[in-house]
PDB file of N, CA and C in Angstrom:
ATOM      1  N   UNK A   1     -41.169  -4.653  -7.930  1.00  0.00           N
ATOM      2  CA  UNK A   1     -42.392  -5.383  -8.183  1.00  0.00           C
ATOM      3  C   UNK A   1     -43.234  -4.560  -9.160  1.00  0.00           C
ATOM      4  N   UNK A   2     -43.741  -5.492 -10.526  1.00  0.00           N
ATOM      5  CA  UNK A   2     -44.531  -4.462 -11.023  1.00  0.00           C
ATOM      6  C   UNK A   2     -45.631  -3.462 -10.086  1.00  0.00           C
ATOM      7  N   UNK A   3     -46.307  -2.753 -10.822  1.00  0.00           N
ATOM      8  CA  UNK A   3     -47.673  -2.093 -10.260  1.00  0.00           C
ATOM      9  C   UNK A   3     -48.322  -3.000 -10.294  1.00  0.00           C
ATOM     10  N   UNK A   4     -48.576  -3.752 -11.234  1.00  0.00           N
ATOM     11  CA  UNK A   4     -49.862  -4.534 -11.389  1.00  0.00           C
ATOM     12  C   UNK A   4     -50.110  -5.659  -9.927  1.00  0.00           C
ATOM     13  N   UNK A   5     -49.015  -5.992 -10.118  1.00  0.00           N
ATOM     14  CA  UNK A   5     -48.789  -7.393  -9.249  1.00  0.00           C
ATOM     15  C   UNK A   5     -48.816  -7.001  -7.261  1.00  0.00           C
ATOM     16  N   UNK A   6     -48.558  -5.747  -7.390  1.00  0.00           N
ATOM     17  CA  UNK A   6     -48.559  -5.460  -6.186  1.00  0.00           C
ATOM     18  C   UNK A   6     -49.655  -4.753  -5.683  1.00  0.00           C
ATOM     19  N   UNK A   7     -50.703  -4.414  -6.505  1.00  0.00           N
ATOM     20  CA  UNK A   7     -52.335  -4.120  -6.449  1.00  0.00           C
ATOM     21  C   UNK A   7     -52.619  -5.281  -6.205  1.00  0.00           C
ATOM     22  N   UNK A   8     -52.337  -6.288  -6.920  1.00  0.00           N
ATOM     23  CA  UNK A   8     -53.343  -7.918  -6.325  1.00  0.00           C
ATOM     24  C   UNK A   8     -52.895  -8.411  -5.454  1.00  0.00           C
ATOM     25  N   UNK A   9     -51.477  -7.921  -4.879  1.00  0.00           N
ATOM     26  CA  UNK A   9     -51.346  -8.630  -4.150  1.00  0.00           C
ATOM     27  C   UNK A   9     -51.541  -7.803  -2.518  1.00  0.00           C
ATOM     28  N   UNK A  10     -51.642  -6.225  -2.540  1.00  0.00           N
ATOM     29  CA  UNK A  10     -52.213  -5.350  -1.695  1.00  0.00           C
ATOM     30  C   UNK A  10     -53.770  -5.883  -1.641  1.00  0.00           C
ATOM     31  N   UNK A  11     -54.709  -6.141  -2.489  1.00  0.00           N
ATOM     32  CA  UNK A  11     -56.202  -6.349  -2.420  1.00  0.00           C
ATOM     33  C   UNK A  11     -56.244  -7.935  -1.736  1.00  0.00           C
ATOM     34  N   UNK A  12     -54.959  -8.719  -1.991  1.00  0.00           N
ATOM     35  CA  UNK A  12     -55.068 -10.203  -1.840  1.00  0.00           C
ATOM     36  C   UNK A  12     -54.895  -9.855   0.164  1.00  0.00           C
ATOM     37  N   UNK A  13     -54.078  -8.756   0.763  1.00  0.00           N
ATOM     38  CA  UNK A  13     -53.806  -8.828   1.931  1.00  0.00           C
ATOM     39  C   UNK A  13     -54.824  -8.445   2.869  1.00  0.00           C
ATOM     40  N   UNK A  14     -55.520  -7.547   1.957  1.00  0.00           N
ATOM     41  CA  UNK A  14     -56.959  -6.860   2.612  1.00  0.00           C
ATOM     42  C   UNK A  14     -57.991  -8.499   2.088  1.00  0.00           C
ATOM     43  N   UNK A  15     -57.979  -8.994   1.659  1.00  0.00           N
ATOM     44  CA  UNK A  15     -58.523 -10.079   1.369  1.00  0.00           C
ATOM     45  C   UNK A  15     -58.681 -11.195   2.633  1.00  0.00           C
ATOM     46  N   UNK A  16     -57.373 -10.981   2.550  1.00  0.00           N
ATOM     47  CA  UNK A  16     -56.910 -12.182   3.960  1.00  0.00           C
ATOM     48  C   UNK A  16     -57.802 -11.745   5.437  1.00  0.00           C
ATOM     49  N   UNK A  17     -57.390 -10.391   5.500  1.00  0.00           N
ATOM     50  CA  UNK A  17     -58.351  -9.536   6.938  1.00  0.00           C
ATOM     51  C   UNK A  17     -59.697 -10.104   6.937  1.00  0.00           C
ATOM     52  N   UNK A  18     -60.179 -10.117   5.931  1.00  0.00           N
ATOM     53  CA  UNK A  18     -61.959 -11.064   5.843  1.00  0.00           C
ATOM     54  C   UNK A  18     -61.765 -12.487   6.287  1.00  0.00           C
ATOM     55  N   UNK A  19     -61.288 -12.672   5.516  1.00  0.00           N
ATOM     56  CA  UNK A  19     -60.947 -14.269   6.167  1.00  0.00           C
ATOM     57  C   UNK A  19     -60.156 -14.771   7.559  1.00  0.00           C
ATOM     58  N   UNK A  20     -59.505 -13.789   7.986  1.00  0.00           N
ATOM     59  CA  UNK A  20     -59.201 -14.374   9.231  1.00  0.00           C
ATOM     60  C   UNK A  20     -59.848 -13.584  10.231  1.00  0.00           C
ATOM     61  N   UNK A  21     -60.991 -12.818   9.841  1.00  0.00           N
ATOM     62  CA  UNK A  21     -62.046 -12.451  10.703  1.00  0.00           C
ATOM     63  C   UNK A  21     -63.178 -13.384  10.515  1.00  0.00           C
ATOM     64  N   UNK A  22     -63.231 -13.999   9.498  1.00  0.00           N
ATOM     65  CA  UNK A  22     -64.394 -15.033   9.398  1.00  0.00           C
ATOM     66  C   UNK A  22     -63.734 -16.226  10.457  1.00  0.00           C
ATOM     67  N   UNK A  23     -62.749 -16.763  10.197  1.00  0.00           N
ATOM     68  CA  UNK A  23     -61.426 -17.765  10.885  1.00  0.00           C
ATOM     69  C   UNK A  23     -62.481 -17.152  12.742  1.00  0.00           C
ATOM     70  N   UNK A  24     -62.155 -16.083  12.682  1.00  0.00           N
ATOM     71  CA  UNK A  24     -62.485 -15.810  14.296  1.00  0.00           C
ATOM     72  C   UNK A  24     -63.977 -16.207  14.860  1.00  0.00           C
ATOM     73  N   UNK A  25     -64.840 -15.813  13.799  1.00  0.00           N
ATOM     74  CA  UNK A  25     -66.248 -15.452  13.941  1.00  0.00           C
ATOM     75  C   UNK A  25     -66.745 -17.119  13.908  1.00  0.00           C
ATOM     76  N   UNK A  26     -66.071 -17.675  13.226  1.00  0.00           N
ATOM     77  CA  UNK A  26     -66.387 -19.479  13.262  1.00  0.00           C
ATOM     78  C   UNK A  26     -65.805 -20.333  14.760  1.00  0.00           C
ATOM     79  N   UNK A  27     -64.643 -19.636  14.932  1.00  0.00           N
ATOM     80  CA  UNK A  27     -64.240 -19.874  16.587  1.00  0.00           C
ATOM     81  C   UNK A  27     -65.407 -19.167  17.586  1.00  0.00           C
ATOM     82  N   UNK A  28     -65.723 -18.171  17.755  1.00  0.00           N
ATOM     83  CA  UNK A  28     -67.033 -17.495  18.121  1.00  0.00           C
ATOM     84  C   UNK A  28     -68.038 -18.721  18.172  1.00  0.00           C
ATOM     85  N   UNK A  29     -68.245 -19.014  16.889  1.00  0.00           N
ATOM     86  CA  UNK A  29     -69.668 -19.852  16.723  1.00  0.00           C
ATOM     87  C   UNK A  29     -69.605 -21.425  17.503  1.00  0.00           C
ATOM     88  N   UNK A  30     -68.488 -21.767  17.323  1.00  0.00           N
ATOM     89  CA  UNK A  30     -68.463 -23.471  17.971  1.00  0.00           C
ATOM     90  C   UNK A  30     -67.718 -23.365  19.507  1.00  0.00           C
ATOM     91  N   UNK A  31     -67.871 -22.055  19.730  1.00  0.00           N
ATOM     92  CA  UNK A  31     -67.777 -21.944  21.604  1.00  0.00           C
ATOM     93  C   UNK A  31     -68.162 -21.540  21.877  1.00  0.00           C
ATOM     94  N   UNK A  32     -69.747 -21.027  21.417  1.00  0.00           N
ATOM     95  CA  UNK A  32     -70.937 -20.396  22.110  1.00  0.00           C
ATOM     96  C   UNK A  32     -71.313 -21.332  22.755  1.00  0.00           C
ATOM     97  N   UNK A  33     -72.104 -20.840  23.729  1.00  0.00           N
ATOM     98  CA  UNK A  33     -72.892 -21.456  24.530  1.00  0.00           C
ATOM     99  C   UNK A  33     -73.905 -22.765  23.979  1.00  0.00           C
ATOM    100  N   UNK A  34     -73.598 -23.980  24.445  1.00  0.00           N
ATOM    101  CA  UNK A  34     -74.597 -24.827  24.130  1.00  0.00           C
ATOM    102  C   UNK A  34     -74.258 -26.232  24.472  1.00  0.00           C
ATOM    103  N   UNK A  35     -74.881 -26.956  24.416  1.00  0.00           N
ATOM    104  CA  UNK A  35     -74.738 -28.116  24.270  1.00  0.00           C
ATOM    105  C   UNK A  35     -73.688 -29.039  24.339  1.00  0.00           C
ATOM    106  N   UNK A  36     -72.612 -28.804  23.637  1.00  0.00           N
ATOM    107  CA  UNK A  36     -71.622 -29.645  23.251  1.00  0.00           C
ATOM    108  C   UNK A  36     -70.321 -28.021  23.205  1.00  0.00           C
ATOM    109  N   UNK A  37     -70.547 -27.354  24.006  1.00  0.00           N
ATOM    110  CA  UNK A  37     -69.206 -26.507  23.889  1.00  0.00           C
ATOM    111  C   UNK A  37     -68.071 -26.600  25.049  1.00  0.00           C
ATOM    112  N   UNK A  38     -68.782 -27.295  26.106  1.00  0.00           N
ATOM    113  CA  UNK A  38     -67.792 -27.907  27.063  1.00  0.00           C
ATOM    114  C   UNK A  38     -66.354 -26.709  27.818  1.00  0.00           C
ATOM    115  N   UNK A  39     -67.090 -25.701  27.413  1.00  0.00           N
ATOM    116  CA  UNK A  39     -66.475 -24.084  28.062  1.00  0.00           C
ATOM    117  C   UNK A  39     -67.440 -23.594  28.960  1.00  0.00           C
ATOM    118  N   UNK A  40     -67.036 -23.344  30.259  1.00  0.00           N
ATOM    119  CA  UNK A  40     -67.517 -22.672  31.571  1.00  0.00           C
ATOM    120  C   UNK A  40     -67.482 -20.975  31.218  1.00  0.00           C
ATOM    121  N   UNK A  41     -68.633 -19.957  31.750  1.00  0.00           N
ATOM    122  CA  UNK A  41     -68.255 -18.618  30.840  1.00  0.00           C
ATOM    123  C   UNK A  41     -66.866 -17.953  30.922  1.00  0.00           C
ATOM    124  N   UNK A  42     -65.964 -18.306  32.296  1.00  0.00           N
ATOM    125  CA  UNK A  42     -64.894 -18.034  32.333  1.00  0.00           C
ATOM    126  C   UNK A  42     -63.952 -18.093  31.044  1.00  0.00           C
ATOM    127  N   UNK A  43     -63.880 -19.173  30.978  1.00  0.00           N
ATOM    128  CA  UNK A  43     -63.263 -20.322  30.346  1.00  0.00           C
ATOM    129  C   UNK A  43     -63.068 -19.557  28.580  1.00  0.00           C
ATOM    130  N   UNK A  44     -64.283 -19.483  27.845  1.00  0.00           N
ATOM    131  CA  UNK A  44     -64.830 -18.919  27.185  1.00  0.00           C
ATOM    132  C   UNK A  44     -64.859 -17.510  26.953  1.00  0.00           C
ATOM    133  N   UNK A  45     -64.541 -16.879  27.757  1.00  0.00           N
ATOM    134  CA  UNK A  45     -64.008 -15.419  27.790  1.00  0.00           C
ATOM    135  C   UNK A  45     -62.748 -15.235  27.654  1.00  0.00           C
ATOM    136  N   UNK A  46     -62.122 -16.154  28.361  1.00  0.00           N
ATOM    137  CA  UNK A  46     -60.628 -16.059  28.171  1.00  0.00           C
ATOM    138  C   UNK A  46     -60.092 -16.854  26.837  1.00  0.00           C
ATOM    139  N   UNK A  47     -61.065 -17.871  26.176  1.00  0.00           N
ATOM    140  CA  UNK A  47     -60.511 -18.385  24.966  1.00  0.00           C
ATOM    141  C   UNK A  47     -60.787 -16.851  23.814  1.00  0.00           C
ATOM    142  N   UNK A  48     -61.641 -16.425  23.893  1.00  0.00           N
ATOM    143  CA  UNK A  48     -62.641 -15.366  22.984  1.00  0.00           C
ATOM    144  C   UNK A  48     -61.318 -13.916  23.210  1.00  0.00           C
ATOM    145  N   UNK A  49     -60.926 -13.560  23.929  1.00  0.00           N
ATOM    146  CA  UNK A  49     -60.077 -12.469  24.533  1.00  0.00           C
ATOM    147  C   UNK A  49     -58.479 -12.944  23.453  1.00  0.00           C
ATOM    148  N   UNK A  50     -58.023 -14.048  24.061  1.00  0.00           N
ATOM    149  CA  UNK A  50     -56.924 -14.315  23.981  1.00  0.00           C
ATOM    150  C   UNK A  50     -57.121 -14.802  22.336  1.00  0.00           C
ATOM    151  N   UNK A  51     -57.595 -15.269  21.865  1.00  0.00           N
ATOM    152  CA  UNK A  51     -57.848 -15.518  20.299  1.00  0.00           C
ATOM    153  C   UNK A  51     -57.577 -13.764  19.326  1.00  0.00           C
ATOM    154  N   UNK A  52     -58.683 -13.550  19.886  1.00  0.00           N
ATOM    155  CA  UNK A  52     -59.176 -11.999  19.430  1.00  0.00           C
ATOM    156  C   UNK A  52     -57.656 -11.291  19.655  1.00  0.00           C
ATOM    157  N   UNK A  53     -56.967 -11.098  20.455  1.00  0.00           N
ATOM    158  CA  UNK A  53     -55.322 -10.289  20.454  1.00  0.00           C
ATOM    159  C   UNK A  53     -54.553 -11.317  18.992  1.00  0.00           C
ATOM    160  N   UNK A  54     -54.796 -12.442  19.250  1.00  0.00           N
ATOM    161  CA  UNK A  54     -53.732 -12.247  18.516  1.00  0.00           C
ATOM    162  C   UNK A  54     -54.415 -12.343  16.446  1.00  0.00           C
ATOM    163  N   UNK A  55     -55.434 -12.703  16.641  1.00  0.00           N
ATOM    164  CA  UNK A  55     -56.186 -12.086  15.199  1.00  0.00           C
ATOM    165  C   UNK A  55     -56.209 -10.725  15.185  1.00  0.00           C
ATOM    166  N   UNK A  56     -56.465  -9.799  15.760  1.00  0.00           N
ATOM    167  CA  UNK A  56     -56.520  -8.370  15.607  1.00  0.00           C
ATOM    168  C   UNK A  56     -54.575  -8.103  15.246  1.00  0.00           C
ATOM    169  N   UNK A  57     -54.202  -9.346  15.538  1.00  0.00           N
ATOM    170  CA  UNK A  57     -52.087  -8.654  15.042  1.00  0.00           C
ATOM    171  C   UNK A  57     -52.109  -8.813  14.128  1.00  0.00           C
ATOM    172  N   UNK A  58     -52.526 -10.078  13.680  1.00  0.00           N
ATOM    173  CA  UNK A  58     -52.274 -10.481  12.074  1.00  0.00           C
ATOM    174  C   UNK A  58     -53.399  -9.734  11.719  1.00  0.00           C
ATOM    175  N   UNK A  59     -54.240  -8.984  11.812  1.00  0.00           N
ATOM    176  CA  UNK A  59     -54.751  -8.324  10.817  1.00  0.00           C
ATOM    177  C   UNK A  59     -54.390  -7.302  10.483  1.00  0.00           C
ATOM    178  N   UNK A  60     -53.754  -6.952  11.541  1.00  0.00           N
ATOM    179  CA  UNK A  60     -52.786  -5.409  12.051  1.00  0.00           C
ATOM    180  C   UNK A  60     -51.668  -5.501  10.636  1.00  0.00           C
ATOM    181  N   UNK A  61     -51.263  -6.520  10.726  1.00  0.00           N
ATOM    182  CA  UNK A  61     -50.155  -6.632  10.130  1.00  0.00           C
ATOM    183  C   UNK A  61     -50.676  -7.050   8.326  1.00  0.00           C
ATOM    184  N   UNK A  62     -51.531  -7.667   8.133  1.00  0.00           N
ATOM    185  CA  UNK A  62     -52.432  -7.584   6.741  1.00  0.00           C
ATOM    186  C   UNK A  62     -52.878  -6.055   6.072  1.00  0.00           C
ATOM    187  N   UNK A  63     -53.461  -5.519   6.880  1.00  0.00           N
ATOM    188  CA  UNK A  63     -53.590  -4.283   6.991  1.00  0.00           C
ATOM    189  C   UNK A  63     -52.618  -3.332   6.431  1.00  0.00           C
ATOM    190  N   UNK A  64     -51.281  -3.372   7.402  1.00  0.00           N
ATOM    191  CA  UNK A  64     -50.046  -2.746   7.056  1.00  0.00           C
ATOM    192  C   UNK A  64     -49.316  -3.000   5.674  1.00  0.00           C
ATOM    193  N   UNK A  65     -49.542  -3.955   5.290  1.00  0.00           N
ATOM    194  CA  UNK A  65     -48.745  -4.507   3.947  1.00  0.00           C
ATOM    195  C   UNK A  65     -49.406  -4.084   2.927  1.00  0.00           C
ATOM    196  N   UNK A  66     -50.995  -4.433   3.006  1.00  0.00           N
ATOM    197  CA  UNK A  66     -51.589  -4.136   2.156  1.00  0.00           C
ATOM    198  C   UNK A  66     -51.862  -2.623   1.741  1.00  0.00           C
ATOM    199  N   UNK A  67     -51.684  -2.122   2.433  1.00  0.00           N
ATOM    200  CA  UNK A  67     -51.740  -0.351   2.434  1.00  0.00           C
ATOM    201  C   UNK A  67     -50.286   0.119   1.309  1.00  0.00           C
ATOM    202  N   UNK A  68     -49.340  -0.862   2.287  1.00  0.00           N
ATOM    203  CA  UNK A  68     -48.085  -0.585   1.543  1.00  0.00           C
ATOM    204  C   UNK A  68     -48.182  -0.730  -0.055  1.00  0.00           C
ATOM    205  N   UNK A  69     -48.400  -2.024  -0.040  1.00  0.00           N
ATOM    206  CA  UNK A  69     -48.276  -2.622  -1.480  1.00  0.00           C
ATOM    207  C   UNK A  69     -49.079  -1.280  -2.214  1.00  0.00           C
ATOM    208  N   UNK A  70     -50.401  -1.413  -1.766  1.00  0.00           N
ATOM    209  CA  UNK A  70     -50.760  -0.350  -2.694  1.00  0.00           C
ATOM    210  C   UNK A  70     -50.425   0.971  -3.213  1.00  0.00           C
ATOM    211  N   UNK A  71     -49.808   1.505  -2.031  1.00  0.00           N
ATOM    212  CA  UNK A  71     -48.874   2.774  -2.099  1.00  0.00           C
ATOM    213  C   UNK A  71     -47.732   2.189  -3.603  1.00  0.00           C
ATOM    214  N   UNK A  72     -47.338   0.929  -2.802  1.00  0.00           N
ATOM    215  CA  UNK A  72     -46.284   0.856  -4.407  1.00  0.00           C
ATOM    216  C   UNK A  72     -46.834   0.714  -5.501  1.00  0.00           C
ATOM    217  N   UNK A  73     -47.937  -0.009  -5.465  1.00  0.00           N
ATOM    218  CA  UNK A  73     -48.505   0.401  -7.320  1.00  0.00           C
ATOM    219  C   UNK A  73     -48.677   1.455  -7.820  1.00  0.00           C
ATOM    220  N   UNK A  74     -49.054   2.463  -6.607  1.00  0.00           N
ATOM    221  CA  UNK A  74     -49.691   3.993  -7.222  1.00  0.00           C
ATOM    222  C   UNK A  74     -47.981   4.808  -7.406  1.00  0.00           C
ATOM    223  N   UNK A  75     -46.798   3.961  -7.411  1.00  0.00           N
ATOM    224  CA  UNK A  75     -45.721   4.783  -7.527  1.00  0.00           C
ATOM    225  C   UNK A  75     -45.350   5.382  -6.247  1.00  0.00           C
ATOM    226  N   UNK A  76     -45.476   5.427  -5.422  1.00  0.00           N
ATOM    227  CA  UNK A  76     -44.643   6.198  -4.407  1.00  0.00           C
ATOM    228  C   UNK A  76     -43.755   5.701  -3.860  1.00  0.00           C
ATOM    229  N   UNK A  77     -42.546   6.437  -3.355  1.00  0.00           N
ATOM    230  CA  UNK A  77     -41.059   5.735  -3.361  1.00  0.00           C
ATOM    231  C   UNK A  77     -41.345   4.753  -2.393  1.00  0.00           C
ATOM    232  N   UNK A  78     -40.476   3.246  -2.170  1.00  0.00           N
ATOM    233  CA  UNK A  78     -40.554   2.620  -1.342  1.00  0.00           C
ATOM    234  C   UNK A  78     -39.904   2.976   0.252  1.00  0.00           C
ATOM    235  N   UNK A  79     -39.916   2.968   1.149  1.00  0.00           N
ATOM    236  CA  UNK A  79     -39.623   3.556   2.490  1.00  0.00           C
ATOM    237  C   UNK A  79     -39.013   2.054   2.703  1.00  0.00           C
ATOM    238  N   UNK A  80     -38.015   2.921   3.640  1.00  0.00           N
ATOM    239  CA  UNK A  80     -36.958   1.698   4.663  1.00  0.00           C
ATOM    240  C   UNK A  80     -37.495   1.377   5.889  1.00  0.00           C
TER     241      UNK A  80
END
């Protein structure tokens, strides 16, 4: 992969981490408490918990690539 292409596309993965923390923070917002959220606090803790594991993987894993990629633009050998 060129350098070039694998800088945008390392910045595009750290990119994604914002957005599927925003993705979370908008789930957050329309099962807060109110009106029309139709979640008991139980209920709501366990949607908020169980969401949150598996966004914190895929970010885990956004994270990981994107680190990588960048390592490969700056030249360093690729690892198995």
């Amino acid at each position: 992969m060129p350098p070039r292409i694998a800088k945008l596309a390392g910045l595009g993965a750290y990119g994604a981490c914002l957005g599927i923390a925003g993705i979370y923070a908008l789930f957050v917002f329309i099962t807060r408490p109110g009106g029309s959220s139709g979640l008991d606090p139980t209920l709501r803790f366990l949607a908020w918990f169980t969401v949150a594991g598996v966004i914190l993987a895929l970010i885990g894993i956004h994270v990981m690539f994107g680190h990588r990629l960048i390592a490969l633009s700056k030249g360093e050998p690729e690892r198995v």
